[in-house]
PDB file of N, CA and C in Angstrom:
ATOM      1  N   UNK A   1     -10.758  -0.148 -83.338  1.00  0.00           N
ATOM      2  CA  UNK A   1     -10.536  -0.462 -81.948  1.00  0.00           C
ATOM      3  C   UNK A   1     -11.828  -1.016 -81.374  1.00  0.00           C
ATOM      4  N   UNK A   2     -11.773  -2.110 -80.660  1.00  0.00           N
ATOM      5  CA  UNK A   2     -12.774  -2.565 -79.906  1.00  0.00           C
ATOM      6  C   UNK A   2     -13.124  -2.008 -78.150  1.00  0.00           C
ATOM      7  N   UNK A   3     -14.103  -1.668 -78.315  1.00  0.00           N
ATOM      8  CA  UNK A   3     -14.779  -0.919 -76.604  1.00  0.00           C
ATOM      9  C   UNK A   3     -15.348  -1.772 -76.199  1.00  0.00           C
ATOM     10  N   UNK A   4     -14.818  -2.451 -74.579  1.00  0.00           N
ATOM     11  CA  UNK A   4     -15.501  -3.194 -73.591  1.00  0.00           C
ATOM     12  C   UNK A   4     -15.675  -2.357 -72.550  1.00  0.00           C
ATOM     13  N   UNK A   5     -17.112  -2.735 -72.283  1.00  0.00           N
ATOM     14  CA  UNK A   5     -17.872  -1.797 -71.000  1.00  0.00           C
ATOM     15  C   UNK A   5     -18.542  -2.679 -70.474  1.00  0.00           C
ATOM     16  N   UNK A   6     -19.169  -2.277 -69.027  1.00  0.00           N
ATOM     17  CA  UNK A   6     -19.893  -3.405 -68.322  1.00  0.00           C
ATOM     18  C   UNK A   6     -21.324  -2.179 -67.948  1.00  0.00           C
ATOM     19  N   UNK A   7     -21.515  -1.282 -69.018  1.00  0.00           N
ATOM     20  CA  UNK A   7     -22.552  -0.633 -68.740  1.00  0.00           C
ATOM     21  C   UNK A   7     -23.553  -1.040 -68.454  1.00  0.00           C
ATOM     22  N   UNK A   8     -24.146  -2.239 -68.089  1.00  0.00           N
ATOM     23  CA  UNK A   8     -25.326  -2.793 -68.278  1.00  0.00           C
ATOM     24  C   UNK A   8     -25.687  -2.994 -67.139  1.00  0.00           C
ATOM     25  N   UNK A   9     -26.404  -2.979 -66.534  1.00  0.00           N
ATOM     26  CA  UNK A   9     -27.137  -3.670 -64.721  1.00  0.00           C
ATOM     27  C   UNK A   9     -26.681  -5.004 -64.700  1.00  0.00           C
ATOM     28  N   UNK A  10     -27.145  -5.634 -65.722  1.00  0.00           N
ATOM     29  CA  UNK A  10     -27.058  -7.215 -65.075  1.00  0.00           C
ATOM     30  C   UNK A  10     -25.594  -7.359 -65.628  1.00  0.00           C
ATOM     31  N   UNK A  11     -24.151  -6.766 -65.742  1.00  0.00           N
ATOM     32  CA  UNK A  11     -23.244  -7.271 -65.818  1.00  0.00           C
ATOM     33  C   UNK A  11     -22.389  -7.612 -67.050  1.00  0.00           C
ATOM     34  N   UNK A  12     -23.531  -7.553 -68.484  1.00  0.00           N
ATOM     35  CA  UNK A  12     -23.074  -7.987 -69.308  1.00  0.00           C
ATOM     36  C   UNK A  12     -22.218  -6.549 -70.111  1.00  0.00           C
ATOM     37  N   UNK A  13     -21.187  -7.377 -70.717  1.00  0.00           N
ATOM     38  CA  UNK A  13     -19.941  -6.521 -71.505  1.00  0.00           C
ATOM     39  C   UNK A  13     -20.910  -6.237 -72.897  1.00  0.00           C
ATOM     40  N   UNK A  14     -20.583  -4.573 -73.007  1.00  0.00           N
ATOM     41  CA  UNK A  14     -20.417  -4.515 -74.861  1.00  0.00           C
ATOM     42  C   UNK A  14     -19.482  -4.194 -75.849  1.00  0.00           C
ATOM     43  N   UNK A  15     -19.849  -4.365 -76.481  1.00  0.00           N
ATOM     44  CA  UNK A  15     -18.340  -4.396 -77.253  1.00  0.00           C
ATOM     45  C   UNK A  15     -18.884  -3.112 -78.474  1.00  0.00           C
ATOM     46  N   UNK A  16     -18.132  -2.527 -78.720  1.00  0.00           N
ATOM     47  CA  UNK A  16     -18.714  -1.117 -79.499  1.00  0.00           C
ATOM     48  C   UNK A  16     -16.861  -0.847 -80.145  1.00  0.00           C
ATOM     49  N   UNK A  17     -17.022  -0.473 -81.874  1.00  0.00           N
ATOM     50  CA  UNK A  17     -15.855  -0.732 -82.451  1.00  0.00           C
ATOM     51  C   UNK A  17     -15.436   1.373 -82.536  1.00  0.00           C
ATOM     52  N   UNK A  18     -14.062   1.655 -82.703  1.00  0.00           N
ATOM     53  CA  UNK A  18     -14.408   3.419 -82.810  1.00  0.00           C
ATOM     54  C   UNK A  18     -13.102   3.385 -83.860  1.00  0.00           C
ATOM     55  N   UNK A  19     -13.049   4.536 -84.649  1.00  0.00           N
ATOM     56  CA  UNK A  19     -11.826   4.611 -85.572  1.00  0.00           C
ATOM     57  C   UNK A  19     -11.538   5.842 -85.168  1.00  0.00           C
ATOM     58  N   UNK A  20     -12.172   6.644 -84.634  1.00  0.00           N
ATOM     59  CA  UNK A  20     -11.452   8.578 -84.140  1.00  0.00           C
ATOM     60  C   UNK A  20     -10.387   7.955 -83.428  1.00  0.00           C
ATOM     61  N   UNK A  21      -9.029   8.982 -83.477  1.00  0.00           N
ATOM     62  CA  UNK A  21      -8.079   8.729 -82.562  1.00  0.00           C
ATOM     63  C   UNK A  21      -8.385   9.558 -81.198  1.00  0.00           C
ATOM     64  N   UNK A  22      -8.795  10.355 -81.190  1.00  0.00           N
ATOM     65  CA  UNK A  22      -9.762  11.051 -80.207  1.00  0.00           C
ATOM     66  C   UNK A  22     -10.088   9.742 -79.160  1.00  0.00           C
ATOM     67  N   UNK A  23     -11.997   9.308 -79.845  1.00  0.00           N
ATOM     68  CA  UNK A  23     -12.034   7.796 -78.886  1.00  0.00           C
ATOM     69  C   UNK A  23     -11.508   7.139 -79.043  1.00  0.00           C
ATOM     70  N   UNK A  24     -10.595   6.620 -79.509  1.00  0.00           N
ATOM     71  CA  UNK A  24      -9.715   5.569 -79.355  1.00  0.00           C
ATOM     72  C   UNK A  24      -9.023   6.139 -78.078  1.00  0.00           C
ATOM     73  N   UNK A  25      -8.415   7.335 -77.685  1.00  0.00           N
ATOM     74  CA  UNK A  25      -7.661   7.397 -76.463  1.00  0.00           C
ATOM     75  C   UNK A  25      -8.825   7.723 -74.993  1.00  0.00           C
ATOM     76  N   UNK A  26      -9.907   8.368 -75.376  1.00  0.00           N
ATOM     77  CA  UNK A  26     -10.954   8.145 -74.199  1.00  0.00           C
ATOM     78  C   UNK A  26     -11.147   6.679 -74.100  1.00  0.00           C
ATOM     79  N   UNK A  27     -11.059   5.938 -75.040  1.00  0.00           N
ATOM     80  CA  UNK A  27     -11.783   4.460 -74.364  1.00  0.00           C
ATOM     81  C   UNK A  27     -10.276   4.092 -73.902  1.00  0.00           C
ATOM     82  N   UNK A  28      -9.152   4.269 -74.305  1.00  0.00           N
ATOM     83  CA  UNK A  28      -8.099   3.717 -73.502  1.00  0.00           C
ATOM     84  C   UNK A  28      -8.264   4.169 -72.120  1.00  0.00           C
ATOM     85  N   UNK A  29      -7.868   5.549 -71.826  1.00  0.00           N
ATOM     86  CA  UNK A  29      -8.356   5.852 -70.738  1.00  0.00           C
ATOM     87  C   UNK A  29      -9.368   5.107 -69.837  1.00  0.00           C
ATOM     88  N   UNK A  30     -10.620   4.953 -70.473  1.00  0.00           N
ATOM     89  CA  UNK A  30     -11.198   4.230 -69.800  1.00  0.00           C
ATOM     90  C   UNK A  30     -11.199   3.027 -69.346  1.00  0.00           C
ATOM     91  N   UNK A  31     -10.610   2.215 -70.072  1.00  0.00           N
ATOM     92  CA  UNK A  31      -9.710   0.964 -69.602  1.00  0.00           C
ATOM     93  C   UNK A  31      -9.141   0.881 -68.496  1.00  0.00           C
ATOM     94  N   UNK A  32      -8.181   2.096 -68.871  1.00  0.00           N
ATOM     95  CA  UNK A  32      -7.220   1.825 -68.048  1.00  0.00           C
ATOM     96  C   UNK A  32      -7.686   2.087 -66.330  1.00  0.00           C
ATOM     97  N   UNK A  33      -8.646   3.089 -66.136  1.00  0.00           N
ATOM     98  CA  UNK A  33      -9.607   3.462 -65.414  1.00  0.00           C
ATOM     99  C   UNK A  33     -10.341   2.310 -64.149  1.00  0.00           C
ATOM    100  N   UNK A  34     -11.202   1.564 -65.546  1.00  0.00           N
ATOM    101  CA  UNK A  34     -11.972   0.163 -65.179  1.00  0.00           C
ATOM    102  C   UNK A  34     -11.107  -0.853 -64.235  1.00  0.00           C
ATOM    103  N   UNK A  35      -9.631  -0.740 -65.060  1.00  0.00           N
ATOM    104  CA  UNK A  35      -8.630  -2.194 -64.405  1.00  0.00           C
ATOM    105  C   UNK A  35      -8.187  -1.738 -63.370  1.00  0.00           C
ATOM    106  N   UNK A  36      -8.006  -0.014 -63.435  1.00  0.00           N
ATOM    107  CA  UNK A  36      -7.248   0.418 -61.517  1.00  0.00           C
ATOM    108  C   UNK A  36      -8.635   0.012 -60.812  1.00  0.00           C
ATOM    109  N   UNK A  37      -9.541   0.407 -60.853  1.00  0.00           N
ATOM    110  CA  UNK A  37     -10.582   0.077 -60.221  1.00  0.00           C
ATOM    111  C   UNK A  37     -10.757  -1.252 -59.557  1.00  0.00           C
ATOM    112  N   UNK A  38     -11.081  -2.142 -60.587  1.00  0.00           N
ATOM    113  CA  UNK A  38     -11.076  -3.461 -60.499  1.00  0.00           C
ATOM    114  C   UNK A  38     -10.043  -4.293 -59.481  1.00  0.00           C
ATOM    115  N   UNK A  39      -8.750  -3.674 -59.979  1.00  0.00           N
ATOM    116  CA  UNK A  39      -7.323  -4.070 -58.530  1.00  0.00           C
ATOM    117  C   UNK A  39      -7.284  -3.600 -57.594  1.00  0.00           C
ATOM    118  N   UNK A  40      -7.717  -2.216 -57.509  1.00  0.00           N
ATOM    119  CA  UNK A  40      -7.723  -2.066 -56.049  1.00  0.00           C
ATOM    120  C   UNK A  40      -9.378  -2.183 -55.200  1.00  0.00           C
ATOM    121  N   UNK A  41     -10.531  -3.014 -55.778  1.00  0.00           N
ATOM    122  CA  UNK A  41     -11.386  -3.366 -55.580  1.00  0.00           C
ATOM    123  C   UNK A  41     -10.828  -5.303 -55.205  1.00  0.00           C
ATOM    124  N   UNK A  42     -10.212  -5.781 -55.911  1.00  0.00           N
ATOM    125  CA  UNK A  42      -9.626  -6.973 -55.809  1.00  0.00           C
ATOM    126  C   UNK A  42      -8.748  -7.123 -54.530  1.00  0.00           C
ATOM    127  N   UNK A  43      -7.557  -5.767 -54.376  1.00  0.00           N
ATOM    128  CA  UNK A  43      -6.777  -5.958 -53.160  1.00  0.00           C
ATOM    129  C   UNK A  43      -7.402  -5.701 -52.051  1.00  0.00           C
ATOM    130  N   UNK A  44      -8.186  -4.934 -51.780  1.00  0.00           N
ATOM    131  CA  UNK A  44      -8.945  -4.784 -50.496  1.00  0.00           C
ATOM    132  C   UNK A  44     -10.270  -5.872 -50.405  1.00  0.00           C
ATOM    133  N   UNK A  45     -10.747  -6.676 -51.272  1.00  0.00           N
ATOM    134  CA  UNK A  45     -11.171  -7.984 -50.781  1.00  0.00           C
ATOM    135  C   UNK A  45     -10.472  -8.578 -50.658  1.00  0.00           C
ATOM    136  N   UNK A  46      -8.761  -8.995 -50.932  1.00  0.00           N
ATOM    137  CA  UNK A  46      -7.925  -9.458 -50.175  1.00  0.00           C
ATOM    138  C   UNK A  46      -7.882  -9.234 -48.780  1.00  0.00           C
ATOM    139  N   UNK A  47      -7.700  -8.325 -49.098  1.00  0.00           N
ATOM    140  CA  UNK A  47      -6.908  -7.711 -47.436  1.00  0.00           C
ATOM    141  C   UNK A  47      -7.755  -7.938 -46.110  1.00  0.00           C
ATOM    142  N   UNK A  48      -9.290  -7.415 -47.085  1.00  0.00           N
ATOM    143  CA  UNK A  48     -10.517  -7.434 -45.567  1.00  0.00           C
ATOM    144  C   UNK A  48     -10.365  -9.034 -44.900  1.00  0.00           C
ATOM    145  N   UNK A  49     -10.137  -9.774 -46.489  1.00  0.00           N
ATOM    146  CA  UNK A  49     -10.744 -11.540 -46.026  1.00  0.00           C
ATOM    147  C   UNK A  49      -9.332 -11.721 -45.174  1.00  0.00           C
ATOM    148  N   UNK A  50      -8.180 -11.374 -45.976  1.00  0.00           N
ATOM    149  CA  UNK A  50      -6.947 -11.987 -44.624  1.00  0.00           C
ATOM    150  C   UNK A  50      -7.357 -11.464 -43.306  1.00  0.00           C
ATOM    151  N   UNK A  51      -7.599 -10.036 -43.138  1.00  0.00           N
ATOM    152  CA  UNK A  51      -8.130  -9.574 -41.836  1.00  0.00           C
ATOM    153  C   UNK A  51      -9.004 -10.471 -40.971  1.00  0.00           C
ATOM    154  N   UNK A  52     -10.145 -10.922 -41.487  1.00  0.00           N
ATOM    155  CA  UNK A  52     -11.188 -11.645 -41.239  1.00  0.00           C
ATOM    156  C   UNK A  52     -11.167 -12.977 -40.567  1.00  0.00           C
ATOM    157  N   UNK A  53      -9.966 -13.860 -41.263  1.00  0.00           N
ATOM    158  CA  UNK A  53      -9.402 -15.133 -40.784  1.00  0.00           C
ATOM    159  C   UNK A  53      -8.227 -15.051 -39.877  1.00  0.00           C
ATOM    160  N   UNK A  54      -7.640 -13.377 -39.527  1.00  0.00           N
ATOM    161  CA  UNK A  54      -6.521 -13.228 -38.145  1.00  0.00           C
ATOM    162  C   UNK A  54      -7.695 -12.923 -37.366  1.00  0.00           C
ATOM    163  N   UNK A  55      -8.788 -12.606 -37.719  1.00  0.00           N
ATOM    164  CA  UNK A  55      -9.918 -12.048 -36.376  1.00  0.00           C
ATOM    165  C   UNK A  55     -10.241 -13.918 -35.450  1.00  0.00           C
ATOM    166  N   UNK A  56     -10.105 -14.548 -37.124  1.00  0.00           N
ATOM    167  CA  UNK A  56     -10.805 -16.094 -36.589  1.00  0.00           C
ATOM    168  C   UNK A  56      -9.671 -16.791 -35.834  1.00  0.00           C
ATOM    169  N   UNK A  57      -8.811 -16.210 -36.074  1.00  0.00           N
ATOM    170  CA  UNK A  57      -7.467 -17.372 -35.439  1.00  0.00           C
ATOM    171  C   UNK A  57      -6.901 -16.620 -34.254  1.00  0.00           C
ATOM    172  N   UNK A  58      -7.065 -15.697 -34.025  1.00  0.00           N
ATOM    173  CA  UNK A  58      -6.849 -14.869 -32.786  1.00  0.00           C
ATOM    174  C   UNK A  58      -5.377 -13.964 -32.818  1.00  0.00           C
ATOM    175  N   UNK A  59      -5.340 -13.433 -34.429  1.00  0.00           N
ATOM    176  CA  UNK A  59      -4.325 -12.977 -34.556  1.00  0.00           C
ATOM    177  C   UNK A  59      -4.264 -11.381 -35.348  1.00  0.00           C
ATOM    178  N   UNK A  60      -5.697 -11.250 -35.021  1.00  0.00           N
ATOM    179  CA  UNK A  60      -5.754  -9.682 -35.484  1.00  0.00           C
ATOM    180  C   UNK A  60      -5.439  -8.725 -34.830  1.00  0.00           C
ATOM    181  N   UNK A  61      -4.533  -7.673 -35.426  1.00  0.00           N
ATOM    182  CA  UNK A  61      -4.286  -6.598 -33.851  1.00  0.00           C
ATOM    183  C   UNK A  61      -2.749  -6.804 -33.818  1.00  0.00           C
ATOM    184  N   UNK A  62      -2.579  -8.139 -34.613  1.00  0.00           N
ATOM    185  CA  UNK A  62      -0.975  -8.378 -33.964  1.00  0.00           C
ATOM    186  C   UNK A  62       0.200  -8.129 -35.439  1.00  0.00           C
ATOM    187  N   UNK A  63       1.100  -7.812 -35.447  1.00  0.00           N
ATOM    188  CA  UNK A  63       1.987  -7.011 -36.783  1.00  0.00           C
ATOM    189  C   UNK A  63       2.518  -8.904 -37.051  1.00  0.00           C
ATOM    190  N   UNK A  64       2.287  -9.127 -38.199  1.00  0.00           N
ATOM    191  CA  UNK A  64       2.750 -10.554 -39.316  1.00  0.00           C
ATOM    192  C   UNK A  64       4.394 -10.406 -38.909  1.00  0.00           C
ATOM    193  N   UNK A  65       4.896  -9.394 -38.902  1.00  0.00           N
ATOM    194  CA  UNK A  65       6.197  -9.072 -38.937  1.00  0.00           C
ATOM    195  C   UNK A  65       6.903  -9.485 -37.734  1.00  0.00           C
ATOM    196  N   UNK A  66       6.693  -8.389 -36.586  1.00  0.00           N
ATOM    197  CA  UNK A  66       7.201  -8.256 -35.146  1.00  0.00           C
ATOM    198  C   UNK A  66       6.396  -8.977 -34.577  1.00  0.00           C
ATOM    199  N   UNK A  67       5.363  -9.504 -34.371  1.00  0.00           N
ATOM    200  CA  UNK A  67       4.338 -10.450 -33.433  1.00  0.00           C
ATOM    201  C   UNK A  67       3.804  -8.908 -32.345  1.00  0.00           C
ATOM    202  N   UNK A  68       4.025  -7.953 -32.168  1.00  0.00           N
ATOM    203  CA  UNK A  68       3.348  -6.811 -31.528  1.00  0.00           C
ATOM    204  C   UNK A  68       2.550  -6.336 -32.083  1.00  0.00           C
ATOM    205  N   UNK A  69       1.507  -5.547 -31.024  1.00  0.00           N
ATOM    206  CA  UNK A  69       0.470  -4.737 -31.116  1.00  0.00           C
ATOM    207  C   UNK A  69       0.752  -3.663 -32.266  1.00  0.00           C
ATOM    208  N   UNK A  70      -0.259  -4.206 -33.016  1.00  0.00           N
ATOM    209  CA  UNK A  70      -0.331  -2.877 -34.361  1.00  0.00           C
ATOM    210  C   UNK A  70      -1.417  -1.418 -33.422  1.00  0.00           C
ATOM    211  N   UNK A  71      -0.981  -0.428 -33.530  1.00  0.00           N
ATOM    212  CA  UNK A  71      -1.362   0.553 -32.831  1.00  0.00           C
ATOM    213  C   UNK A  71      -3.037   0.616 -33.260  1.00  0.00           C
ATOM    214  N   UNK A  72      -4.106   1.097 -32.238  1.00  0.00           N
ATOM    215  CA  UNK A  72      -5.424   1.385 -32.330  1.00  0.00           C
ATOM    216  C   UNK A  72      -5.563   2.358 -33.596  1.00  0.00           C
ATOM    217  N   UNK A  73      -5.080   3.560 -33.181  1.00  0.00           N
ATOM    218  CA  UNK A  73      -5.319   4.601 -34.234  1.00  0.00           C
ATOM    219  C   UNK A  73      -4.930   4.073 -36.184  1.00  0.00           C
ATOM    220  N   UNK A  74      -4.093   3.011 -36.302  1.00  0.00           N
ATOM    221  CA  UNK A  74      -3.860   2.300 -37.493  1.00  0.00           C
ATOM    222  C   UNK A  74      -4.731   1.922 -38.091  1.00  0.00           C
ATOM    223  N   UNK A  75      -5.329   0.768 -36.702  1.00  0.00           N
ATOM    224  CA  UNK A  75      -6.394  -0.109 -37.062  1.00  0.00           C
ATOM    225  C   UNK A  75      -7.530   0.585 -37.064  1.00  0.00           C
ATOM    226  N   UNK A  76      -7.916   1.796 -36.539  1.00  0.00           N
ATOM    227  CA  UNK A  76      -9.238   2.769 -36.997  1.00  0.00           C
ATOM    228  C   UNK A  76      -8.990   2.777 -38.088  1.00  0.00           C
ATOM    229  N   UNK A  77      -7.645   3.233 -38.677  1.00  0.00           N
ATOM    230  CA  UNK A  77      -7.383   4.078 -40.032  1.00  0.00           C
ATOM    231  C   UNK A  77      -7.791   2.839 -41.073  1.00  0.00           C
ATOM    232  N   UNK A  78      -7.231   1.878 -40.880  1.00  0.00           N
ATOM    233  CA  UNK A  78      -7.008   0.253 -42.018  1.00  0.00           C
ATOM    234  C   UNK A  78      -7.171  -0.766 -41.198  1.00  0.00           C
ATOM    235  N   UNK A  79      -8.258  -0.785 -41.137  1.00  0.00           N
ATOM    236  CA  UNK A  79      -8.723  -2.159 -40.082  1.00  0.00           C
ATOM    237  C   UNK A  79      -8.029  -3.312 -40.973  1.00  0.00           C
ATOM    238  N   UNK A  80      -7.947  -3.824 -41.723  1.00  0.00           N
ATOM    239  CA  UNK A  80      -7.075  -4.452 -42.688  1.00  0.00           C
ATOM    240  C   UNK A  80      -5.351  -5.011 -42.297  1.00  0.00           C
ATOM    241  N   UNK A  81      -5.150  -3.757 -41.567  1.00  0.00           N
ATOM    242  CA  UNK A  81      -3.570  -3.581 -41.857  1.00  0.00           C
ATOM    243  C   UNK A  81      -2.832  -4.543 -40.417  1.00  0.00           C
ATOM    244  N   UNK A  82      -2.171  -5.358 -41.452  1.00  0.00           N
ATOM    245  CA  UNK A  82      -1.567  -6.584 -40.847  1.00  0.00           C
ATOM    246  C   UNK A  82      -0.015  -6.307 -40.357  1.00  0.00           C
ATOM    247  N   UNK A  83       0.672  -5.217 -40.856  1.00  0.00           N
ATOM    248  CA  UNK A  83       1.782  -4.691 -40.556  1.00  0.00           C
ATOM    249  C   UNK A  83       2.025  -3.248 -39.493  1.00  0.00           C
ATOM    250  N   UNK A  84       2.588  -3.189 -38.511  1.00  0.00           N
ATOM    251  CA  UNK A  84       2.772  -2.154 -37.805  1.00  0.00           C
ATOM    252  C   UNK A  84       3.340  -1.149 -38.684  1.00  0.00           C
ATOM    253  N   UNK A  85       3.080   0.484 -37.917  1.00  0.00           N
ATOM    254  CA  UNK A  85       4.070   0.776 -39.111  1.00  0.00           C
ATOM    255  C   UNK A  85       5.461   0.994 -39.028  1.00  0.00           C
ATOM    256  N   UNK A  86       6.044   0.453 -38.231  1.00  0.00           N
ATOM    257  CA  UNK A  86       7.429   0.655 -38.348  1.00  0.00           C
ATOM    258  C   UNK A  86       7.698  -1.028 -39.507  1.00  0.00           C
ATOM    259  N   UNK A  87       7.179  -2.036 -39.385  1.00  0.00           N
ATOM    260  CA  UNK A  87       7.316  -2.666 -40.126  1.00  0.00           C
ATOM    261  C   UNK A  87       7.171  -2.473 -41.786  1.00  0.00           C
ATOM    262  N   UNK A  88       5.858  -1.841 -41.540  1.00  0.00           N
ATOM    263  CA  UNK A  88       5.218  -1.426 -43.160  1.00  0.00           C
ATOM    264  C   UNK A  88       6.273  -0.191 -43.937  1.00  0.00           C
ATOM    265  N   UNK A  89       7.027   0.247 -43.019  1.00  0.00           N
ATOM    266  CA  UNK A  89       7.853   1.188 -43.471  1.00  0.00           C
ATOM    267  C   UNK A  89       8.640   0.718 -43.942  1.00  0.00           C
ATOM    268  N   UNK A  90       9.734  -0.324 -43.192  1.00  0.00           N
ATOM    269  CA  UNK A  90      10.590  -0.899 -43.755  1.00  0.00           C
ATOM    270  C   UNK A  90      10.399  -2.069 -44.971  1.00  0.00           C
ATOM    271  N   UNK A  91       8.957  -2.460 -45.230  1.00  0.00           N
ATOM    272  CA  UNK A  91       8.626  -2.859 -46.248  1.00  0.00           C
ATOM    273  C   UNK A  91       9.065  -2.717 -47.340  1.00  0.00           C
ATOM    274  N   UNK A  92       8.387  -1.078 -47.203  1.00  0.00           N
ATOM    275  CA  UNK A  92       8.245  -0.394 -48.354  1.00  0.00           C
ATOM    276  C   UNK A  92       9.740   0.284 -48.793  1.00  0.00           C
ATOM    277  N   UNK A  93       9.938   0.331 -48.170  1.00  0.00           N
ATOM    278  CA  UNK A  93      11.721   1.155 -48.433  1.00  0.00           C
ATOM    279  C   UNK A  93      12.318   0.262 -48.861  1.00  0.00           C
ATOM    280  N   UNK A  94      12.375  -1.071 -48.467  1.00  0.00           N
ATOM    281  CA  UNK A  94      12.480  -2.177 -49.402  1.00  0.00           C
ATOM    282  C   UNK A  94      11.997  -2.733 -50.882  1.00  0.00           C
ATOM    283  N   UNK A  95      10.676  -2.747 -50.909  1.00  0.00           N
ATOM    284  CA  UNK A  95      10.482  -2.553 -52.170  1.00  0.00           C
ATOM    285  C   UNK A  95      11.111  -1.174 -53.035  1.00  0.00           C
ATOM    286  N   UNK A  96      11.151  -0.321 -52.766  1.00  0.00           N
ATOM    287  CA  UNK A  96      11.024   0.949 -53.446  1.00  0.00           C
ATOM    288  C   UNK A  96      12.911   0.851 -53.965  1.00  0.00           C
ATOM    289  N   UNK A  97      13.853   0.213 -52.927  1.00  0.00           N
ATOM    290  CA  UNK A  97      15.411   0.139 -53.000  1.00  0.00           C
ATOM    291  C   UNK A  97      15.003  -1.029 -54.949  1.00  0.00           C
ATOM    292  N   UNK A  98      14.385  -2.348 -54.125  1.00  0.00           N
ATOM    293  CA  UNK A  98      14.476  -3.277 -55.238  1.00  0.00           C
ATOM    294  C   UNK A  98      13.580  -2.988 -56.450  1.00  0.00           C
ATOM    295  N   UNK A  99      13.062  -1.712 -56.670  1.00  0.00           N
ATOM    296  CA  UNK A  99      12.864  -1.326 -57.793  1.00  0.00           C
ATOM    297  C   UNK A  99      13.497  -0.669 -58.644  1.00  0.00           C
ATOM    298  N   UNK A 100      14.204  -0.189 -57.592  1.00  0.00           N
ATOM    299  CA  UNK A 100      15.711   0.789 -58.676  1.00  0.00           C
ATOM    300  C   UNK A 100      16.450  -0.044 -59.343  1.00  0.00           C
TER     301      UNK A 100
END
C-alpha cells in the first residue's frame, strides 16, 4: 500500500509503502480523515467567497430563496448562510426525501 501525507512545512507529499494490515487500515483512516478535512475546508471557502460577493452586490442578509431577511442570530451563527431557515429546512427535507 502506498502512504500520502503532506507532513512537511513547505507542502510537499510523501509517499511511504506499508504491508501490516494493521497500517494499512490507520493510513486508510487517515485518508479518509485528510479528504473530510480538505472538503469541508473547500466548502466553507466556498461559502465565505459567495458570502463576500452578496456583501459586494448588496445582497447579503437576504435568503437566495424567499428574497427576506435571513434572521441576525443565523447570521452571528453562519455569517455564510445564504438561506433562511425555514428555507434551509425545506432544502434539506428535500434532499434527504431524494435520497431515499
Amino acid at each position: 500500500m502506498t502512504r500520502l501525507a503532506s507532513a512537511h512545512p513547505d507542502g510537499d507529499i510523501a509517499v511511504q509503502r506499508v504491508s501490516e494490515p494493521m497500517d494499512q487500515i490507520a493510513l486508510a483512516c487517515e485518508r479518509s480523515l485528510a479528504l473530510n478535512r480538505l472538503e469541508w475546508s473547500s466548502f466553507l471557502t466556498r461559502q465565505v467567497s459567495e458570502a463576500l460577493k452578496r456583501m459586494d452586490d448588496g445582497t447579503y442578509g437576504l435568503c437566495l430563496q424567499c428574497d427576506r431577511p435571513i434572521a441576525a442570530k443565523r447570521l452571528a451563527a453562519l455569517p455564510w448562510a445564504a438561506f433562511c431557515v425555514a428555507c434551509q429546512e425545506a432544502f434539506a427535507e428535500k434532499q434527504a426525501f431524494a435520497e431515499k
